[in-house]
Every structure is written in structure tokens, then in C-alpha cells.
PDB file of N, CA and C in Angstrom:
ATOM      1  N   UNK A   1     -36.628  19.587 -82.425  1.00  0.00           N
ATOM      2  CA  UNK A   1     -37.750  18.736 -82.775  1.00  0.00           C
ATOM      3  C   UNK A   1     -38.271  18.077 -81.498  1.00  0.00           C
ATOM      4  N   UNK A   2     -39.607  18.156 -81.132  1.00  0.00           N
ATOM      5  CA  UNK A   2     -40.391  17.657 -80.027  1.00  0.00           C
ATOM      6  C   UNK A   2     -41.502  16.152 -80.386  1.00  0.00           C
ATOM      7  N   UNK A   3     -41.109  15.472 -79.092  1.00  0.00           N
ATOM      8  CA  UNK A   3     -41.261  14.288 -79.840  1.00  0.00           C
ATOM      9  C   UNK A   3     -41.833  14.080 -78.403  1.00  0.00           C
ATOM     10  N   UNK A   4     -43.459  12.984 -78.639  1.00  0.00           N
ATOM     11  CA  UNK A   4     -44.057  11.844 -77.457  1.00  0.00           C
ATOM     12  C   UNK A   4     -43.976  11.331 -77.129  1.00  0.00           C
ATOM     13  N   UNK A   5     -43.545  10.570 -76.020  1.00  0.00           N
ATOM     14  CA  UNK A   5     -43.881   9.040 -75.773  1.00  0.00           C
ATOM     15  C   UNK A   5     -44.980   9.150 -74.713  1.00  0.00           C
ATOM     16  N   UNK A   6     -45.981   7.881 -75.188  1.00  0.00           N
ATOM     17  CA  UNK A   6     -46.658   7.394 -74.618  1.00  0.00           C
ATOM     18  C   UNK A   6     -46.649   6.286 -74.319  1.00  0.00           C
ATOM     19  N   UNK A   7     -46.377   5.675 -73.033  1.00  0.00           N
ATOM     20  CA  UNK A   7     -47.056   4.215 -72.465  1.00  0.00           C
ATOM     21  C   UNK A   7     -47.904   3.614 -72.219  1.00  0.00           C
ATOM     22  N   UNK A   8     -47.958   2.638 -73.351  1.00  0.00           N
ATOM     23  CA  UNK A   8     -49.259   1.661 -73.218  1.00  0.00           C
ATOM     24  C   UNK A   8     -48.710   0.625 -72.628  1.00  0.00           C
ATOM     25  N   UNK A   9     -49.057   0.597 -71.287  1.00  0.00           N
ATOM     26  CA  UNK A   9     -48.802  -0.861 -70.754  1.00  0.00           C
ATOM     27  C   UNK A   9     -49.820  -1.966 -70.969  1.00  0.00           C
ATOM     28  N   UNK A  10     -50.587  -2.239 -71.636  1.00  0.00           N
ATOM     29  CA  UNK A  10     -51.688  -3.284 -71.696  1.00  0.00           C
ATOM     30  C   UNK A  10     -51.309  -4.430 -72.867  1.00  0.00           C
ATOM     31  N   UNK A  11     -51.593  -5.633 -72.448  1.00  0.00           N
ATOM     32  CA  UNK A  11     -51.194  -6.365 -73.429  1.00  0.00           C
ATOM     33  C   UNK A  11     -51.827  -7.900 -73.129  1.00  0.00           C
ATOM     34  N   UNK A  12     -52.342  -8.151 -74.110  1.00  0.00           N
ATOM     35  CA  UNK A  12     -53.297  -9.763 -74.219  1.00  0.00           C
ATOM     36  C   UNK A  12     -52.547 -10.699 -73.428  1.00  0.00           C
ATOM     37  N   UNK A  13     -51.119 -10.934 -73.247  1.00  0.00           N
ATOM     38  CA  UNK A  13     -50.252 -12.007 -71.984  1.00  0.00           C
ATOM     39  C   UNK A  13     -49.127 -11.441 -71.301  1.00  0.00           C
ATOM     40  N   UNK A  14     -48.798 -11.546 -70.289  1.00  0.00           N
ATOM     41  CA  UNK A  14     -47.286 -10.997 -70.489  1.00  0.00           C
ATOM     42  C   UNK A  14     -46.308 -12.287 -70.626  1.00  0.00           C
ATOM     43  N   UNK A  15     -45.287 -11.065 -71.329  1.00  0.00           N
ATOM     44  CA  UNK A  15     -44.230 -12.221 -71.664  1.00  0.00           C
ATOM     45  C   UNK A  15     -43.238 -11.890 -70.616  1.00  0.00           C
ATOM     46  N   UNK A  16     -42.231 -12.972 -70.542  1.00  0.00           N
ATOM     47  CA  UNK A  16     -41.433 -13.158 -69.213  1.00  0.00           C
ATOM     48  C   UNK A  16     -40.177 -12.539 -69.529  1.00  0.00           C
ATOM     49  N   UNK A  17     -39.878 -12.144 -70.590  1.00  0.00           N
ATOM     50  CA  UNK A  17     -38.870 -11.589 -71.305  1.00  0.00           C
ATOM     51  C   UNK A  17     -39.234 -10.399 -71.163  1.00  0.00           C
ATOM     52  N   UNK A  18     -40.423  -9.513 -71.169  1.00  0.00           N
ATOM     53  CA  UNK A  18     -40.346  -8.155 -71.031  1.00  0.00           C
ATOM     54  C   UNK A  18     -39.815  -6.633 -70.010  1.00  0.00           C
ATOM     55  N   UNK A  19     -39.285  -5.969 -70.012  1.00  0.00           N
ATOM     56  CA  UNK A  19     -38.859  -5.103 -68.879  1.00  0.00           C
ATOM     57  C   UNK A  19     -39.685  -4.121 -68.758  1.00  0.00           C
ATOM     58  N   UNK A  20     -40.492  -4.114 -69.228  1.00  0.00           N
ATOM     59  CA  UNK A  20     -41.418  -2.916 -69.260  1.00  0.00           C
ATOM     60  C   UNK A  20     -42.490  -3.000 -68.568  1.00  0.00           C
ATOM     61  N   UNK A  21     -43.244  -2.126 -67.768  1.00  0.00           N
ATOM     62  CA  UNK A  21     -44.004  -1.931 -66.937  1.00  0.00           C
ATOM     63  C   UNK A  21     -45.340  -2.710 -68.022  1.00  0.00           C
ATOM     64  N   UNK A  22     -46.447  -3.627 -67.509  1.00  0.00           N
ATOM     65  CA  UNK A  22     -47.477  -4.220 -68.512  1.00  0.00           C
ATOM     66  C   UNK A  22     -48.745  -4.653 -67.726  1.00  0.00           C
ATOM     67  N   UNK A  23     -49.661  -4.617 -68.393  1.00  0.00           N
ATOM     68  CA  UNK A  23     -50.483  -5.250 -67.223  1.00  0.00           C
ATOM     69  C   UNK A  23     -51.789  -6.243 -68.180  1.00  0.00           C
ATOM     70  N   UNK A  24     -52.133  -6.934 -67.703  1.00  0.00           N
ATOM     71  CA  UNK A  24     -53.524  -7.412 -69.017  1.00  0.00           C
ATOM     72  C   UNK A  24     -54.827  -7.005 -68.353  1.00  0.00           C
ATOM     73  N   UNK A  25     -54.897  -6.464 -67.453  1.00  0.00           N
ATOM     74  CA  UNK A  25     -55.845  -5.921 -67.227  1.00  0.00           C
ATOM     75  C   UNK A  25     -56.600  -4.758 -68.040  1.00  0.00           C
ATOM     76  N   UNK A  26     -57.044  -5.233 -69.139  1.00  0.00           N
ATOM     77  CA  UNK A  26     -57.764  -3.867 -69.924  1.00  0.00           C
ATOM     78  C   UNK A  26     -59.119  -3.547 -69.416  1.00  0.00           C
ATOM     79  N   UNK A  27     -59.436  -3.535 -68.568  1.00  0.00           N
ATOM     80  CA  UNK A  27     -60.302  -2.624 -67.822  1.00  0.00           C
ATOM     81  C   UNK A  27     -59.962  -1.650 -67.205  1.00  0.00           C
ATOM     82  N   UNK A  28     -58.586  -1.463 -67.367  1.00  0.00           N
ATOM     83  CA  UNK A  28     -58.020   0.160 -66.915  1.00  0.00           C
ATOM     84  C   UNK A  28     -58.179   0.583 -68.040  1.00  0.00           C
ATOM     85  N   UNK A  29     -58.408   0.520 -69.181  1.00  0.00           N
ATOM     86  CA  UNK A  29     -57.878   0.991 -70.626  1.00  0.00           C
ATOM     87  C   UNK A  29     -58.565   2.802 -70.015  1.00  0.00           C
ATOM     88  N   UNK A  30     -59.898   2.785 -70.018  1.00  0.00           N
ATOM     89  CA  UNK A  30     -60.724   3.969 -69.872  1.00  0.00           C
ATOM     90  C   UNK A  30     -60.140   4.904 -69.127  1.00  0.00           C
ATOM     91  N   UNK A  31     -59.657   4.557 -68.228  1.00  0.00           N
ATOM     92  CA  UNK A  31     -59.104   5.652 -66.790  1.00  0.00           C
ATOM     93  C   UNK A  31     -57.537   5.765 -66.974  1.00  0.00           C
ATOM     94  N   UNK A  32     -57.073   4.491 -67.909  1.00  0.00           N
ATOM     95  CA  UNK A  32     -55.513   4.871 -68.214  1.00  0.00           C
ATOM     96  C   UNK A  32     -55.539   6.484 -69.209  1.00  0.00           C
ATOM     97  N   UNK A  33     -56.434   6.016 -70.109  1.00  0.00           N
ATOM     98  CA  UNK A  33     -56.414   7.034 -71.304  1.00  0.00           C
ATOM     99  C   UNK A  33     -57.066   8.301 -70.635  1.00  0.00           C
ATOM    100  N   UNK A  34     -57.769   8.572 -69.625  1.00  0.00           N
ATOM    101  CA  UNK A  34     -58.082   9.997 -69.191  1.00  0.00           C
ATOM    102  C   UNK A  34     -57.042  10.025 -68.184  1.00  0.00           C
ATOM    103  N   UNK A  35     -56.419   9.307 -67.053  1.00  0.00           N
ATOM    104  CA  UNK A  35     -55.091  10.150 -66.901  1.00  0.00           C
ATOM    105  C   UNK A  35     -54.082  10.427 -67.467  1.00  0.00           C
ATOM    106  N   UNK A  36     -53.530   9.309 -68.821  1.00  0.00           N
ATOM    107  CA  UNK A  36     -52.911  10.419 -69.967  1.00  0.00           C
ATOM    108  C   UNK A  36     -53.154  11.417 -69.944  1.00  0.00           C
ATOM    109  N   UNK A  37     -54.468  11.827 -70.391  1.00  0.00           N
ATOM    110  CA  UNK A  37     -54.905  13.342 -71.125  1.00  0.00           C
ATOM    111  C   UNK A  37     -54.667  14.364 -69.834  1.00  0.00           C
ATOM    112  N   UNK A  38     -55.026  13.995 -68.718  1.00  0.00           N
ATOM    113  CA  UNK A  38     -54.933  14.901 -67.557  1.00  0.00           C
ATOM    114  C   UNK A  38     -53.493  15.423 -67.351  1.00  0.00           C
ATOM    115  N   UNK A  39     -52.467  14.237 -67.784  1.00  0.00           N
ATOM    116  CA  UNK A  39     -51.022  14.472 -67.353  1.00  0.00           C
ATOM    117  C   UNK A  39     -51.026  15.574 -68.849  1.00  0.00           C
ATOM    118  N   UNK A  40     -50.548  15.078 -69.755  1.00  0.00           N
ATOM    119  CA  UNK A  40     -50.736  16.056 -70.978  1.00  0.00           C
ATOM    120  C   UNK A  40     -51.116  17.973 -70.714  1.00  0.00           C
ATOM    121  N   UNK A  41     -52.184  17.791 -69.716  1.00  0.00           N
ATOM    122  CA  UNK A  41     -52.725  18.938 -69.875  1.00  0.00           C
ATOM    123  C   UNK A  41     -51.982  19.797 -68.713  1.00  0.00           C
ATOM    124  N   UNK A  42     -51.682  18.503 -67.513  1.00  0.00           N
ATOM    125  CA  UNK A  42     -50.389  19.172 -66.722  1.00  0.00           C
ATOM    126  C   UNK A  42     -49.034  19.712 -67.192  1.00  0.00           C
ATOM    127  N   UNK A  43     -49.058  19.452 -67.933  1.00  0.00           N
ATOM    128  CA  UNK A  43     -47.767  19.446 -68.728  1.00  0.00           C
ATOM    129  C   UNK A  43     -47.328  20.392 -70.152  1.00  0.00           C
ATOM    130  N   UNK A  44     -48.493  20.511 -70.602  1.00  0.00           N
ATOM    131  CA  UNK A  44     -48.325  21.356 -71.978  1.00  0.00           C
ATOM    132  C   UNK A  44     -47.436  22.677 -72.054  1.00  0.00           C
ATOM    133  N   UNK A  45     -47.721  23.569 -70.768  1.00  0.00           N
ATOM    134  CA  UNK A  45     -46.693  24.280 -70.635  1.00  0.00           C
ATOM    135  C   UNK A  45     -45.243  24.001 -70.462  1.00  0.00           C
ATOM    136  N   UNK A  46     -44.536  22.586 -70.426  1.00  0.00           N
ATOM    137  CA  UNK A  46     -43.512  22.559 -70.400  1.00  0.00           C
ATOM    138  C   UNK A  46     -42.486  22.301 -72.138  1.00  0.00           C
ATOM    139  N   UNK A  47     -43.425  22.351 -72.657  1.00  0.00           N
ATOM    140  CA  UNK A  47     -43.418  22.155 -74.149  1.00  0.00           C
ATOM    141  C   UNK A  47     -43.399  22.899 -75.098  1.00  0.00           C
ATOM    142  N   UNK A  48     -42.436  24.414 -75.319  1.00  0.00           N
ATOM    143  CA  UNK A  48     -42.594  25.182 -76.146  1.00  0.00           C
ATOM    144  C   UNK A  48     -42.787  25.087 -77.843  1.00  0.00           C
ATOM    145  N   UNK A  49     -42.087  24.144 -78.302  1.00  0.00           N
ATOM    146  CA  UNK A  49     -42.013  23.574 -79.668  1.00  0.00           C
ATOM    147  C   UNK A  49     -43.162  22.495 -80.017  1.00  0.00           C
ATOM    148  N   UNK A  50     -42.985  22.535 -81.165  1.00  0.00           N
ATOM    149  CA  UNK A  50     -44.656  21.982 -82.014  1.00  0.00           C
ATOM    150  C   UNK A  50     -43.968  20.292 -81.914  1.00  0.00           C
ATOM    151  N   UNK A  51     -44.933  19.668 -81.428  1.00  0.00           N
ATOM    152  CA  UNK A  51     -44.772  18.065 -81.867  1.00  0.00           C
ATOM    153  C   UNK A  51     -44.567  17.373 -82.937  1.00  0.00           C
ATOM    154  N   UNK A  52     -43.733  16.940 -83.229  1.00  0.00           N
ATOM    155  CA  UNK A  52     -43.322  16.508 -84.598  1.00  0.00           C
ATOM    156  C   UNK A  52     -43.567  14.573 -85.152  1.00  0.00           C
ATOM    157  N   UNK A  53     -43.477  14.302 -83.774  1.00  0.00           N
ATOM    158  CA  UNK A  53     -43.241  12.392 -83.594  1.00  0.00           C
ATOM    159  C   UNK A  53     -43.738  11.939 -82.500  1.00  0.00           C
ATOM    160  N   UNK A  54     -45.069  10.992 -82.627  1.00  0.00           N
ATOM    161  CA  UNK A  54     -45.659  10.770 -81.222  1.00  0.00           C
ATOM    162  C   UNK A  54     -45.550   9.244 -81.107  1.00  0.00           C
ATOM    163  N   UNK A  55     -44.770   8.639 -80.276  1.00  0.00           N
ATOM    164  CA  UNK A  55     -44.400   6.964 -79.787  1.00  0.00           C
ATOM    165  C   UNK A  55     -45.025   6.539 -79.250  1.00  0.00           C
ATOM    166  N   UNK A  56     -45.687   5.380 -79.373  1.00  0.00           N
ATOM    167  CA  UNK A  56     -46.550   4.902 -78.239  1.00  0.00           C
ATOM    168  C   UNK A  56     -46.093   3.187 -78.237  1.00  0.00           C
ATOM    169  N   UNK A  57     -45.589   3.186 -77.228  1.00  0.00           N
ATOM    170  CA  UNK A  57     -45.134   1.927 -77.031  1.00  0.00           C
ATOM    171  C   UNK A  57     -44.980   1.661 -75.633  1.00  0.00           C
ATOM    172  N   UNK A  58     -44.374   0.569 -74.845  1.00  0.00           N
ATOM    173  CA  UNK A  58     -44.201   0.018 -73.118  1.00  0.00           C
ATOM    174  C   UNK A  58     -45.043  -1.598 -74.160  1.00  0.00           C
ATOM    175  N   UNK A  59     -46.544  -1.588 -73.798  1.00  0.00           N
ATOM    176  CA  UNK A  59     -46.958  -3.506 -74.166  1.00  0.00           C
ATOM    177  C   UNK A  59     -47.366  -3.065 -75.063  1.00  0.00           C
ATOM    178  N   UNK A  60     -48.626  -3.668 -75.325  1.00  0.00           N
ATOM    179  CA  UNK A  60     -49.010  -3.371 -76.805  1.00  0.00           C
ATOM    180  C   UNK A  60     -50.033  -2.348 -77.475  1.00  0.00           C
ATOM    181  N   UNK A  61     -49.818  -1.237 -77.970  1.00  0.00           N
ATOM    182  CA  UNK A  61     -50.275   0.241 -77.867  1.00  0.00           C
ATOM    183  C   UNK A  61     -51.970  -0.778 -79.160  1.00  0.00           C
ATOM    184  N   UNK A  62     -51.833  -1.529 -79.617  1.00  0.00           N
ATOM    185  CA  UNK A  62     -53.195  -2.320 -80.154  1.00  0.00           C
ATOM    186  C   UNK A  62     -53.896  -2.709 -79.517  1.00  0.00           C
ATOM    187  N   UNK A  63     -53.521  -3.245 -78.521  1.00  0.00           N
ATOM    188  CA  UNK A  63     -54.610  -3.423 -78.132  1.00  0.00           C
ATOM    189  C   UNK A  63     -55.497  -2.228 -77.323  1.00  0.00           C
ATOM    190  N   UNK A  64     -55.530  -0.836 -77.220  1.00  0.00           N
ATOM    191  CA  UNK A  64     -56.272  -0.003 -77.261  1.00  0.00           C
ATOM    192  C   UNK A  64     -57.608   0.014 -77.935  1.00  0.00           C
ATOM    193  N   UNK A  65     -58.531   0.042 -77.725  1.00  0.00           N
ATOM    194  CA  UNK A  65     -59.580   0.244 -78.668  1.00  0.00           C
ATOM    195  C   UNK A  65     -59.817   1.445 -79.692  1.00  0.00           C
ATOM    196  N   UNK A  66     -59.766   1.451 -80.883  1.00  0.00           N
ATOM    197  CA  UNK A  66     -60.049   2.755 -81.503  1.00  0.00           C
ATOM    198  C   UNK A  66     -60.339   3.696 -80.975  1.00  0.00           C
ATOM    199  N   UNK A  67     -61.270   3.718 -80.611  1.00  0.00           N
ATOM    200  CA  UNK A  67     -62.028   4.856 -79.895  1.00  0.00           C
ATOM    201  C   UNK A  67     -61.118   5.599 -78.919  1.00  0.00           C
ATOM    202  N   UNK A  68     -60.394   4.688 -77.760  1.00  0.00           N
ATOM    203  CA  UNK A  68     -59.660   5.270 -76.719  1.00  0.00           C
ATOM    204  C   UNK A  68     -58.466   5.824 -77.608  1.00  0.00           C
ATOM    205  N   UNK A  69     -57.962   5.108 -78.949  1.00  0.00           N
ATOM    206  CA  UNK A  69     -56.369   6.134 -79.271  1.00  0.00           C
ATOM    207  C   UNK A  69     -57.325   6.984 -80.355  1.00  0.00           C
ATOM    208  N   UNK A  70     -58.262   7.342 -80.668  1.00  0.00           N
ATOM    209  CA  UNK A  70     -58.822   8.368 -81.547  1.00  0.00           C
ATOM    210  C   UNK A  70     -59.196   9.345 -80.199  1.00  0.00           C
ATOM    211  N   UNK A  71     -59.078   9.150 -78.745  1.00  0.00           N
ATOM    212  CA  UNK A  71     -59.274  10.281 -77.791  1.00  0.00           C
ATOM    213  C   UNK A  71     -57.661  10.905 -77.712  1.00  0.00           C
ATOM    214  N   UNK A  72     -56.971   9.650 -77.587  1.00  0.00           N
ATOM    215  CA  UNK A  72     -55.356  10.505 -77.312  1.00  0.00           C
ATOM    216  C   UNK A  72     -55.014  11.412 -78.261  1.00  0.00           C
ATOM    217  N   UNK A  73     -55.416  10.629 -79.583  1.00  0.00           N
ATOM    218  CA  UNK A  73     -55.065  11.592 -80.626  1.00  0.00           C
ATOM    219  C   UNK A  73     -55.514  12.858 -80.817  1.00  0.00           C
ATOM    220  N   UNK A  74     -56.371  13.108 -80.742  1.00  0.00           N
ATOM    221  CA  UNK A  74     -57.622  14.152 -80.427  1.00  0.00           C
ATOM    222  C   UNK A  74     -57.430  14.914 -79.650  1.00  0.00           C
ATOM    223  N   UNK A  75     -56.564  14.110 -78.051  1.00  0.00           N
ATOM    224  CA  UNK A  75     -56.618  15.149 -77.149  1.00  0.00           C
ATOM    225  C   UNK A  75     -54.901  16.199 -77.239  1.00  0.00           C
ATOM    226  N   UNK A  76     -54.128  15.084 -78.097  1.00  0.00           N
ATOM    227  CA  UNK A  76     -52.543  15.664 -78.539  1.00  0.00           C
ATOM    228  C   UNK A  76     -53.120  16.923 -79.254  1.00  0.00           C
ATOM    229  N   UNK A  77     -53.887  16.794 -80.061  1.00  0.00           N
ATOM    230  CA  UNK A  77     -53.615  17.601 -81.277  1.00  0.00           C
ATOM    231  C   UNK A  77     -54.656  18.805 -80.863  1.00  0.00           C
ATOM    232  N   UNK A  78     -55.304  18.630 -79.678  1.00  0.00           N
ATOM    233  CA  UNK A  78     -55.464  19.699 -78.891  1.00  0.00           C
ATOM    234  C   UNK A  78     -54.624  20.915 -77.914  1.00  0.00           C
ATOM    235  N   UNK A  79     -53.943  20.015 -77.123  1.00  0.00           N
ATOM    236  CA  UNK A  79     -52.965  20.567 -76.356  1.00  0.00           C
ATOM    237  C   UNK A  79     -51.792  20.936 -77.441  1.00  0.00           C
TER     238      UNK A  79
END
């Protein structure tokens, strides 16, 4: 079984408790989500089996705008 993770590092504050890479800068949101897709597309050949479970977590994968996780999604279920 083949399974995603994706990192959304973006998140409305950071908390001081977190270990995870984060940033509040959502004006990367646009260029985060097309080098996803670019890495993805680097990568698809390393992936023989069908995707079953896609994670998206690191800060907070909401605050994404629709639009940008209706591209990831879009661009998964492409590759």
C-alpha cells in the first residue's frame, strides 16, 4: 500500500512548541504548491503502486486556499 505525505508548512502563528519546519508567510502558498507538483512529477517514476492514503500535514494544511489543495489534488490524481 502506497501512501503521501505532503508538507504544509504554513500556519496563521507559530507555536513555540512545534518541531516542524512552519512558516506564516502565506505568500509562498502559490510557488509552494507548484514546486510540490514539480517534485511529484520528478518523482512519479519512483512509485510503482497505486496511491491509496494522501497526508498532508508539517503546520496547518487549512490554511491553504481551496483552490491551491483542489491543484494538489488534481495534480496527485494525475501523476
Amino acid at each position: 500500500m502506497a501512501g503521501l505525505y505532503i508538507h504544509i508548512p504554513f500556519c496563521e502563528s507559530r507555536c513555540i512548541y512545534c518541531g516542524f519546519y512552519s512558516t506564516t508567510l502565506s505568500t509562498l502558498q502559490e510557488r509552494y504548491v507548484e514546486a510540490v507538483c514539480k517534485e511529484m512529477e520528478l518523482c512519479k517514476e519512483e512509485c510503482s503502486e497505486p496511491i491509496e492514503t494522501i497526508y498532508l500535514g508539517g503546520g496547518t494544511p487549512s490554511t491553504l486556499s481551496g483552490a491551491a489543495l483542489e491543484r494538489l489534488f488534481l495534480y496527485i490524481n494525475k501523476v
